[in-house]
PDB file of N, CA and C in Angstrom:
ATOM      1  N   UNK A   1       3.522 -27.175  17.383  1.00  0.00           N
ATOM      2  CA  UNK A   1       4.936 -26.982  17.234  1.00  0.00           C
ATOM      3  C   UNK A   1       5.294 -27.126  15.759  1.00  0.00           C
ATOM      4  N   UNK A   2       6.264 -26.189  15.417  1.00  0.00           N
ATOM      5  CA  UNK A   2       6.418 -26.082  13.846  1.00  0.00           C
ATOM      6  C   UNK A   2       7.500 -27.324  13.930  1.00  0.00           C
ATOM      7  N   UNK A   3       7.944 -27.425  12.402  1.00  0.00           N
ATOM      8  CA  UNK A   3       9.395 -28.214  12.007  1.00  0.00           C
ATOM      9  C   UNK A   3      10.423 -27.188  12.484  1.00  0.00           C
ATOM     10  N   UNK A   4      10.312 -26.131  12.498  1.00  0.00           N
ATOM     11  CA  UNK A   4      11.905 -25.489  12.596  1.00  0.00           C
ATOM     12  C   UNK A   4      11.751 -25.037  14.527  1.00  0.00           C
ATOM     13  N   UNK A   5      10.991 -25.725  15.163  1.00  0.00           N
ATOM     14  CA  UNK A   5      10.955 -26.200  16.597  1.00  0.00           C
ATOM     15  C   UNK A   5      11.858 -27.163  17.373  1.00  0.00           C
ATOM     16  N   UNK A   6      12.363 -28.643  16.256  1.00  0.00           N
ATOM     17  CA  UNK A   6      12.281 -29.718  16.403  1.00  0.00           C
ATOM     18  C   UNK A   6      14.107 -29.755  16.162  1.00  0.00           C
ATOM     19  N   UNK A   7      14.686 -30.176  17.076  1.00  0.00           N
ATOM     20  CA  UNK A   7      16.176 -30.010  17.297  1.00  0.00           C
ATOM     21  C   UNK A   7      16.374 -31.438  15.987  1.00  0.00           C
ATOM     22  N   UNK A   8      17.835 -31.193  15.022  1.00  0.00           N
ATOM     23  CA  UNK A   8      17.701 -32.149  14.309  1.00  0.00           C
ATOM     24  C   UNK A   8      19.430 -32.761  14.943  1.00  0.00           C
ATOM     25  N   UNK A   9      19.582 -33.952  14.876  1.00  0.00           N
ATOM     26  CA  UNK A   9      20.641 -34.489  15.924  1.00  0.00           C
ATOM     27  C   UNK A   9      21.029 -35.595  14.982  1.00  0.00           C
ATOM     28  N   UNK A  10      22.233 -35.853  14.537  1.00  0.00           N
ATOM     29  CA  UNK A  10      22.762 -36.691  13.152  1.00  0.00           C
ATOM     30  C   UNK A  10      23.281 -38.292  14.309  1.00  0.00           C
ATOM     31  N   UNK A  11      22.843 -39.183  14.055  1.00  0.00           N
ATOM     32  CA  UNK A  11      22.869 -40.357  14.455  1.00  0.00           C
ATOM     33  C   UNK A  11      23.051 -41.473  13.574  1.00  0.00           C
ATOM     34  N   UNK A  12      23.220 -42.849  14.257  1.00  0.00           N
ATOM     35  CA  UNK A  12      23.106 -44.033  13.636  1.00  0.00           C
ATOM     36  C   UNK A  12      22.442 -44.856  13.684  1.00  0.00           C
ATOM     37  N   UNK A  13      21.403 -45.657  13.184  1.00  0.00           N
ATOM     38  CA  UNK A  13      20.468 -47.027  13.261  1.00  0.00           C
ATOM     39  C   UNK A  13      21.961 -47.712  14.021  1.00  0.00           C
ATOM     40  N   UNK A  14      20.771 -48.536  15.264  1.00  0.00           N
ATOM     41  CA  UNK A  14      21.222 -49.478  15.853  1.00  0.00           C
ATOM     42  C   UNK A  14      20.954 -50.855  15.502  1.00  0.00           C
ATOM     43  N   UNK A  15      19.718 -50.835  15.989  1.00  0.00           N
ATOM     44  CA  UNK A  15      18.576 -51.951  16.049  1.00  0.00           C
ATOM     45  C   UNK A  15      17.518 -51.676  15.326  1.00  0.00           C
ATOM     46  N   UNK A  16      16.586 -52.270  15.029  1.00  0.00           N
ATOM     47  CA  UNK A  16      15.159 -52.523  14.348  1.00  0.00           C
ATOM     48  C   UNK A  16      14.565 -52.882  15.443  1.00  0.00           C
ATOM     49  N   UNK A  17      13.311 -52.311  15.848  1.00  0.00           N
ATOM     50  CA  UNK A  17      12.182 -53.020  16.615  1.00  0.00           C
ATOM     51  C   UNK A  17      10.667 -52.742  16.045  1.00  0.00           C
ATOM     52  N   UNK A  18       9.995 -53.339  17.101  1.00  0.00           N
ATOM     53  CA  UNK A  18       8.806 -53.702  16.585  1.00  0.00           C
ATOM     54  C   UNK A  18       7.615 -52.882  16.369  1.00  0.00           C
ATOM     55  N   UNK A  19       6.810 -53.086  15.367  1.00  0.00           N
ATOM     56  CA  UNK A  19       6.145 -51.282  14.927  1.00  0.00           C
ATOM     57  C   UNK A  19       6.661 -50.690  14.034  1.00  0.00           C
ATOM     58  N   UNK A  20       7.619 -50.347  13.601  1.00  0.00           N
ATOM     59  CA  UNK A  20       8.433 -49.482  12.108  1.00  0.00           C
ATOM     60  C   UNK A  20       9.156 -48.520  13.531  1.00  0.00           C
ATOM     61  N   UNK A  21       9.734 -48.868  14.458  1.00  0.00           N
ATOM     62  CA  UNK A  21      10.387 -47.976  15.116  1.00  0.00           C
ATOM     63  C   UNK A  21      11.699 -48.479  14.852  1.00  0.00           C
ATOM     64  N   UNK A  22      12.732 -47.577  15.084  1.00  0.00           N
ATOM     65  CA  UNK A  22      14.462 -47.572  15.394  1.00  0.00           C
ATOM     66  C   UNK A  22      14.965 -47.338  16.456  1.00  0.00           C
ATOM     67  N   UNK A  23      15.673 -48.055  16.515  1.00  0.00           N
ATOM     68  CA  UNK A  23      17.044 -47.236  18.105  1.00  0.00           C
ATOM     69  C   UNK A  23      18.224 -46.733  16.910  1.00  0.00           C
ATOM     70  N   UNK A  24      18.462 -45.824  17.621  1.00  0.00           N
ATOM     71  CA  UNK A  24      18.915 -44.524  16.953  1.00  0.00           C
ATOM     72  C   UNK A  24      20.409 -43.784  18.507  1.00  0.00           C
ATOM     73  N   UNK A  25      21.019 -44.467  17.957  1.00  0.00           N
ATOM     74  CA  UNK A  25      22.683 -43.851  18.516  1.00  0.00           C
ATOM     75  C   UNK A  25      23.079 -42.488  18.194  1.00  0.00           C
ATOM     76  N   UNK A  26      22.808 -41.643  18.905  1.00  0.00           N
ATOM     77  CA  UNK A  26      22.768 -40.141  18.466  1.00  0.00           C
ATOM     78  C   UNK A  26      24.823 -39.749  18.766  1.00  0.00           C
ATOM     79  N   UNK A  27      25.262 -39.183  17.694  1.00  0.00           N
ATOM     80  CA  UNK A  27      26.264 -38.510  17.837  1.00  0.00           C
ATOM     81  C   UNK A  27      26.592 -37.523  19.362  1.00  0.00           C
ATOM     82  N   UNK A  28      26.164 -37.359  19.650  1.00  0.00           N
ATOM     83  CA  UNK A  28      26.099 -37.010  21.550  1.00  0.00           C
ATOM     84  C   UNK A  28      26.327 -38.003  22.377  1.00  0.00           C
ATOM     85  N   UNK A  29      25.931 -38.938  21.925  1.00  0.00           N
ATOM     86  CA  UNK A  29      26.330 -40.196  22.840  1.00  0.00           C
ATOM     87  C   UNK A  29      24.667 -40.579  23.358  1.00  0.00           C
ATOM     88  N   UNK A  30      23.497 -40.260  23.084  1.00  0.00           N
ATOM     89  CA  UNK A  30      22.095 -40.468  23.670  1.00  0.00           C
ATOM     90  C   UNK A  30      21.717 -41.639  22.557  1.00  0.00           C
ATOM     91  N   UNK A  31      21.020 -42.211  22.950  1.00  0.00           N
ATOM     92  CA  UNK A  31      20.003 -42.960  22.522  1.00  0.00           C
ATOM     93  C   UNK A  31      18.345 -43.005  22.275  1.00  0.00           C
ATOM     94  N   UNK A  32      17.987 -42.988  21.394  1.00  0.00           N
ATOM     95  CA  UNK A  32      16.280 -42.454  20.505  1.00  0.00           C
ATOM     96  C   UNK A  32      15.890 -43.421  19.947  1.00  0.00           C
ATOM     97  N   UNK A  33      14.600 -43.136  20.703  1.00  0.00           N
ATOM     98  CA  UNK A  33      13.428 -44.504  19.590  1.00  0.00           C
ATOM     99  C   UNK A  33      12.820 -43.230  18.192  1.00  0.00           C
ATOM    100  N   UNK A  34      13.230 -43.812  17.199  1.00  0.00           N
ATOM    101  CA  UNK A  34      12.487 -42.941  16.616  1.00  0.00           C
ATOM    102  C   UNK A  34      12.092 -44.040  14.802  1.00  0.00           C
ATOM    103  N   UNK A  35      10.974 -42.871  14.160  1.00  0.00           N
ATOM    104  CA  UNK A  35      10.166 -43.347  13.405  1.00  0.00           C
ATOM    105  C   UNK A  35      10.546 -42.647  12.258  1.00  0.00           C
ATOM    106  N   UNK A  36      10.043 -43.530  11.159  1.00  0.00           N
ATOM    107  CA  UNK A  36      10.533 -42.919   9.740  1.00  0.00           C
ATOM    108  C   UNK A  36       9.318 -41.841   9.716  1.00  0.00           C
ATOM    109  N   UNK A  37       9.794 -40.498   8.648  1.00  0.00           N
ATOM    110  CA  UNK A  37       8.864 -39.243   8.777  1.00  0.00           C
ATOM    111  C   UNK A  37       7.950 -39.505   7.267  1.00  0.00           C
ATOM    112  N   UNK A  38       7.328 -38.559   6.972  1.00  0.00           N
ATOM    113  CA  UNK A  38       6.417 -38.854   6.165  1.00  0.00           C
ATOM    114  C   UNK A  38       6.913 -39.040   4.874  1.00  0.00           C
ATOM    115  N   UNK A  39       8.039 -38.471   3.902  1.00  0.00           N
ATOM    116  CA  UNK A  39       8.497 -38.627   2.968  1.00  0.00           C
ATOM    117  C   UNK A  39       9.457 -39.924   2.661  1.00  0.00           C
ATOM    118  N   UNK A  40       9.850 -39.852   3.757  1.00  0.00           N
ATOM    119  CA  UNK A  40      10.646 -41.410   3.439  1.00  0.00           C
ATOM    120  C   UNK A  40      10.116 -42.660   3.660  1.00  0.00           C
ATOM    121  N   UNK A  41       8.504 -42.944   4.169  1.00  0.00           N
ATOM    122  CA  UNK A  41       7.537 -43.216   3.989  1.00  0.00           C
ATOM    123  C   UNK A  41       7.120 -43.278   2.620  1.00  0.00           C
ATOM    124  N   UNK A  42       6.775 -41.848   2.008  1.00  0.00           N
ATOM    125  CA  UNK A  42       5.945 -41.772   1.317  1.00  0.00           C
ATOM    126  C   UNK A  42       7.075 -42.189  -0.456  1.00  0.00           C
ATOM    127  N   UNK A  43       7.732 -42.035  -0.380  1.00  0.00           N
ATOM    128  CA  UNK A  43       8.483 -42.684  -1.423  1.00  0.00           C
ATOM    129  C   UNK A  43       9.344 -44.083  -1.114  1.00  0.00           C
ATOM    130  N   UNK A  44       9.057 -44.598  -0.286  1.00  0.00           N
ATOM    131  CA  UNK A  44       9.595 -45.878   0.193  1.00  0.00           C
ATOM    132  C   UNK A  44      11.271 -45.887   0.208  1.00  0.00           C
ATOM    133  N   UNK A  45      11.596 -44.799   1.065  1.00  0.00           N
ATOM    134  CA  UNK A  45      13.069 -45.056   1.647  1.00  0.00           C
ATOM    135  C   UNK A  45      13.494 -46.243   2.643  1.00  0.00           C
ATOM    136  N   UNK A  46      14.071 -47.303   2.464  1.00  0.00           N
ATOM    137  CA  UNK A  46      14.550 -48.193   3.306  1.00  0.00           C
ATOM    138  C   UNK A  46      15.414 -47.765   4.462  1.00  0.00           C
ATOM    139  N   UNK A  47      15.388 -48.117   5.786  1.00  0.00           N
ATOM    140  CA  UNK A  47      16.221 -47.640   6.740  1.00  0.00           C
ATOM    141  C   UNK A  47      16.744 -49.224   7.077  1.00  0.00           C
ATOM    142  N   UNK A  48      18.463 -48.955   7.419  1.00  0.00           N
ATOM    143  CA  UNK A  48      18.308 -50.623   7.737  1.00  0.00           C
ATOM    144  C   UNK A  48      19.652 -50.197   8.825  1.00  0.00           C
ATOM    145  N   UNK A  49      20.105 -51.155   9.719  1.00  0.00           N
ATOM    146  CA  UNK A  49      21.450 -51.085  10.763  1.00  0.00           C
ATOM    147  C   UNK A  49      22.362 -50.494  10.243  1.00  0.00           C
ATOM    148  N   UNK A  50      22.793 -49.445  10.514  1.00  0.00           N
ATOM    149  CA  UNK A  50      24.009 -48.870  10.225  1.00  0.00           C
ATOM    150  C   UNK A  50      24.331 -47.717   9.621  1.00  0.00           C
ATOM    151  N   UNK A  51      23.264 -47.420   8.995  1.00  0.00           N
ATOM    152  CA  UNK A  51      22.729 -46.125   7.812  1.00  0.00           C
ATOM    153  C   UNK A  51      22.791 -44.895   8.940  1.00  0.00           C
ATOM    154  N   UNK A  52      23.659 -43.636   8.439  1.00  0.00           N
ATOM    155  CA  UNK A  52      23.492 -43.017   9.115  1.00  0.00           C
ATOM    156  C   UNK A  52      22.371 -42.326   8.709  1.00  0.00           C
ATOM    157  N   UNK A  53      21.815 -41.499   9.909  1.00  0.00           N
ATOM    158  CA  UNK A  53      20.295 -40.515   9.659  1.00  0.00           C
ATOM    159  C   UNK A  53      20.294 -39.461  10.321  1.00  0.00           C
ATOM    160  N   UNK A  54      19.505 -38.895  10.317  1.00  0.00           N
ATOM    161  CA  UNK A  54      19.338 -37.377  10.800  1.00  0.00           C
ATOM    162  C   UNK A  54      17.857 -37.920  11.654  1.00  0.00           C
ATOM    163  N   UNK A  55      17.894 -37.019  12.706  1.00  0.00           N
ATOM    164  CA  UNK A  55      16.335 -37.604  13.254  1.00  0.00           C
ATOM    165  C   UNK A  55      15.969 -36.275  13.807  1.00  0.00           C
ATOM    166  N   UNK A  56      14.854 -35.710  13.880  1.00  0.00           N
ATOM    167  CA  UNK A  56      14.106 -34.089  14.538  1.00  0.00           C
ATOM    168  C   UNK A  56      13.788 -34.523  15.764  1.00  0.00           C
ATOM    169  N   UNK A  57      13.982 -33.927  16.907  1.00  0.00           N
ATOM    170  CA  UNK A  57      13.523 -34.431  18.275  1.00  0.00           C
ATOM    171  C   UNK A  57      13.093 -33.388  18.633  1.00  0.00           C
ATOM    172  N   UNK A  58      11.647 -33.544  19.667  1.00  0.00           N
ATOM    173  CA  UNK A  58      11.042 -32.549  20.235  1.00  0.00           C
ATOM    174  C   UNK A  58      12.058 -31.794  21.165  1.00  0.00           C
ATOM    175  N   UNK A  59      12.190 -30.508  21.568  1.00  0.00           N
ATOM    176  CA  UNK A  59      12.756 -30.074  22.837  1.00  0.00           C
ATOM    177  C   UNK A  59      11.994 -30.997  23.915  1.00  0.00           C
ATOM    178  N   UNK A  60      10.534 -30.976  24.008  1.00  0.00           N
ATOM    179  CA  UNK A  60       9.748 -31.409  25.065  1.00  0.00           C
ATOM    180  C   UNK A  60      10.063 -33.128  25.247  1.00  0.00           C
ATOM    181  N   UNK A  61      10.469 -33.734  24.775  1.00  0.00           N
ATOM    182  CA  UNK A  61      10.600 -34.924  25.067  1.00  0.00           C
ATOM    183  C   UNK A  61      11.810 -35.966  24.249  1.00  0.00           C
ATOM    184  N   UNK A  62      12.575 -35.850  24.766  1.00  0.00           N
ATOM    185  CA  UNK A  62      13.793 -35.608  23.906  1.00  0.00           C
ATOM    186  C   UNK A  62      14.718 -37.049  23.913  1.00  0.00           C
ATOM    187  N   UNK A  63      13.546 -38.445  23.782  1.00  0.00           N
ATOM    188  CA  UNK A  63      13.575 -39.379  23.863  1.00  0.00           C
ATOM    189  C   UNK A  63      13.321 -39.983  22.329  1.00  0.00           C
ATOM    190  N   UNK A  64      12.357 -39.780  22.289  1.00  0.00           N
ATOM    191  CA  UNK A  64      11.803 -40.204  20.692  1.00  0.00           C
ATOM    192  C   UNK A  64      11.952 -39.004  19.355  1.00  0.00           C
ATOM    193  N   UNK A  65      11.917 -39.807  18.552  1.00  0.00           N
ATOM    194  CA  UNK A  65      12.070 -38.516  17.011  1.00  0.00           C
ATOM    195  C   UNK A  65      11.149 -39.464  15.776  1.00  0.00           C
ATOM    196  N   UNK A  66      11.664 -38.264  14.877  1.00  0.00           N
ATOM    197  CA  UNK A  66      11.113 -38.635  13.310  1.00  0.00           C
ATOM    198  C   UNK A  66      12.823 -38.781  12.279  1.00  0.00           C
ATOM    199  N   UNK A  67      12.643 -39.767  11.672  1.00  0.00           N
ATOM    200  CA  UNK A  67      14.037 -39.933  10.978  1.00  0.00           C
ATOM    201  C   UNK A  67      13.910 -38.966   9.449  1.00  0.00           C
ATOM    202  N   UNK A  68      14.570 -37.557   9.585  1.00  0.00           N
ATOM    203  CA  UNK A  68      13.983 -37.059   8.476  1.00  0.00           C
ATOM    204  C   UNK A  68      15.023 -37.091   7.072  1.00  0.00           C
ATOM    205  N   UNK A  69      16.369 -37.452   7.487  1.00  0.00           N
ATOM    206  CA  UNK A  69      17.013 -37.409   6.007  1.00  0.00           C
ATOM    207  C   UNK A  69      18.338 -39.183   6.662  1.00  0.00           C
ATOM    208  N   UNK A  70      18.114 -39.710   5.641  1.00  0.00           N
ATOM    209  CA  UNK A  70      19.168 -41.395   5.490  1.00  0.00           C
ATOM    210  C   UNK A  70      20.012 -40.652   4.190  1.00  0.00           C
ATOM    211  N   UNK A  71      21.732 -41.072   5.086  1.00  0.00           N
ATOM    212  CA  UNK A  71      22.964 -40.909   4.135  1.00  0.00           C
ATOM    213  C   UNK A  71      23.943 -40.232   4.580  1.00  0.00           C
TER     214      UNK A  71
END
């Protein structure tokens, strides 16, 4: 599955849990465990409660994501 596959859904950090995962309050009203993506990783972007984010969610499983842009 490519990136331009991956539905992108503008949300809010809830919580912090354990692993480098987030709960993630999606503007729809859903709720997502999701993980920081490789660039905000790879330059050490901080995610912390409250920050809004953007997160890519599979069509196929539309529970979990990747957090791809904080702000």
């Amino acid at each position: 599955m490519s990136k331009d596959d991956l539905l992108q859904i503008p949300g809010r950090v809830t919580e912090l849990l354990a692993g480098g995962h987030f709960r993630i309050a999606g503007d729809n009203g859903r709720q997502f465990v999701a993980r920081i993506s490789g660039r905000l990783r790879r330059f050490h972007i901080k995610v912390i409660p409250g920050d809004h984010v953007t997160i890519a969610v599979s069509p196929y499983d539309p529970t979990h994501g990747l957090i791809v842009h904080r702000g």
